[in-house]
Structures are given as C-alpha cells and as structure tokens.
Protein backbone atom coordinates (compact mmCIF):
# COMPACT_ATOMS: atom_id res chain seq x y z
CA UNK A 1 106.46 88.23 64.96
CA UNK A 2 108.14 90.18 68.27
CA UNK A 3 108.70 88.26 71.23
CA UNK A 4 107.73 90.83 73.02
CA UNK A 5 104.06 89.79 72.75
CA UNK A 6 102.35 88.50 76.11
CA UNK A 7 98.97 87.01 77.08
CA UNK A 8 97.82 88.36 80.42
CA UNK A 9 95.17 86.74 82.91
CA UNK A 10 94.26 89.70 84.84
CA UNK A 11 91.79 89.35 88.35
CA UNK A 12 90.56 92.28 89.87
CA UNK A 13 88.28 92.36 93.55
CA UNK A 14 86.76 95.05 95.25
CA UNK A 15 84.04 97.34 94.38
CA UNK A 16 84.50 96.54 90.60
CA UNK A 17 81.22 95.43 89.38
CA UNK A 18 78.12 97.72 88.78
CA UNK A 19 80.73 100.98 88.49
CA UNK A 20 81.40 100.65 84.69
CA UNK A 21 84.60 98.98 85.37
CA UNK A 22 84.06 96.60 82.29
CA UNK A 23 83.86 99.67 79.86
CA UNK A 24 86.53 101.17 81.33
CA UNK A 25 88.76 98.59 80.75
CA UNK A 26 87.17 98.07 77.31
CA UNK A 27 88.16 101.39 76.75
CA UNK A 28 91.64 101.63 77.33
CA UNK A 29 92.14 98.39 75.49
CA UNK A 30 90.81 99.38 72.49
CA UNK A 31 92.51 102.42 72.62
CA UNK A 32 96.13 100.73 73.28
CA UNK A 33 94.92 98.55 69.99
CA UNK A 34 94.90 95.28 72.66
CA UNK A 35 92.96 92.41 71.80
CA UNK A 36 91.03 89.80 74.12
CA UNK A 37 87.73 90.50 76.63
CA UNK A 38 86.90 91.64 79.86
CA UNK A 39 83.30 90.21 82.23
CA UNK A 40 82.17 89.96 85.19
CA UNK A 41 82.69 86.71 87.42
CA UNK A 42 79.85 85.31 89.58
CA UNK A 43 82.06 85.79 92.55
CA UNK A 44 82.27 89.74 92.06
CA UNK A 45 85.54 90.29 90.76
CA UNK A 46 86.24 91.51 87.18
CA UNK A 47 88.34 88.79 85.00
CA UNK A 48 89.96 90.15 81.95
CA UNK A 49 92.34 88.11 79.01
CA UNK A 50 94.54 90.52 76.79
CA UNK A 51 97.06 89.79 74.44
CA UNK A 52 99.63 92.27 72.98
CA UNK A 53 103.27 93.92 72.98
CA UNK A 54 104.23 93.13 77.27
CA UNK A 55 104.53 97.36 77.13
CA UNK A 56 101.01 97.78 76.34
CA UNK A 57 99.67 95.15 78.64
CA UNK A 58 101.59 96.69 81.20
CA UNK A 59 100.09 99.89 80.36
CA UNK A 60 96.76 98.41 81.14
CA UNK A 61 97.34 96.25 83.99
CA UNK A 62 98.53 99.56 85.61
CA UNK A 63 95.34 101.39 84.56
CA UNK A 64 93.16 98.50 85.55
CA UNK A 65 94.95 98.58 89.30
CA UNK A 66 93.24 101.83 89.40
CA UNK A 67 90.23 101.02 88.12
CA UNK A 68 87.37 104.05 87.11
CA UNK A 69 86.57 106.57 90.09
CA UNK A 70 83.59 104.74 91.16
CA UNK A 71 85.57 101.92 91.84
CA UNK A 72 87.72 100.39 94.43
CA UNK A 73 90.57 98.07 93.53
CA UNK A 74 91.72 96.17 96.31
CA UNK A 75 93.31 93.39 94.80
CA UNK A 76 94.71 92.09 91.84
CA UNK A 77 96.72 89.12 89.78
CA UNK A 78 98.05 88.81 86.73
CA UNK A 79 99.29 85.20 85.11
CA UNK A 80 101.33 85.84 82.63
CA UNK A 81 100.71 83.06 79.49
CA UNK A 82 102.02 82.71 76.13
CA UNK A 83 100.83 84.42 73.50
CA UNK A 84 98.92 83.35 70.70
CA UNK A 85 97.11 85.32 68.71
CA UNK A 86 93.89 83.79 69.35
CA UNK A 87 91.49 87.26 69.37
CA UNK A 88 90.57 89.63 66.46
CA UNK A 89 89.34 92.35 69.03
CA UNK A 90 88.70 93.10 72.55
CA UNK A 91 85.26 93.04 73.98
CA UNK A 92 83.00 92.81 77.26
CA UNK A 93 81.57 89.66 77.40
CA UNK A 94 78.13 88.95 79.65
C-alpha cells in the first residue's frame, strides 16, 4: 500500500450544526471514495475522522473549511495521524 495514505482529525466551530453540515460532508466523502465518519459534538462543533490518499483528504478538508451555504466556518483543525485502514465506509454518526 501507498504511503501517501493519511488519517485526518478534522474540528470544525461556528454555525455548523442544524445546517446539514454532517451530510454535506458525508457527501463529498463518499463521493472522493474516503472512508471514516462525521457527528456532531456536544460542544457545537462538527468532529469528523477520514482516512485516504493525503490528496483526497486535502480535497475535503478544503471543502469542509467552507462548509454548506447555511453554514459558517469560523474555525478549524486538522491532526494529522497515521493511517490504518480501520473503516469500510464513511458515515454520520448520532
């Protein structure tokens, strides 16, 4: 296998919960064939895992920094981990 896969701990905050920002990133992650999950933390921001080539994370964390038009991202983190092939899918978990 490539070392150019990543696992990515990405935090968003700002108006991201209640605009359909989980499904958006749902969506772009299953469309960039990503695996991992996206939910919603008790403290309002929006906490997603992903694993895949670095391109196509990066693809997403710059998608996610945008967030859905309802939405306003005003910060974010990403901590970058090793990747290991732990997830069969991406998903929104509740």
């Amino acid at each position: 296998m490539s070392n150019n896969f990543v696992k990515a701990e990405i935090t968003v905050s700002g108006l991201v919960q209640g605009v359909g920002f989980r499904y958006f990133v749902y969506s772009k992650a299953q469309n960039l064939g990503l695996t991992g999950y996206t939910k919603n933390m008790f403290s309002g921001e929006v906490y997603t895992v992903v694993e895949g080539e670095k391109y196509l994370v990066d693809e997403l964390i710059d998608y996610i920094k945008i967030g859905p038009s309802r939405s306003h991202v005003r910060k974010h983190s990403v901590n970058w981990l090793e990747y290991k092939n732990e997830f069969n899918l991406f998903e929104i978990k509740y």
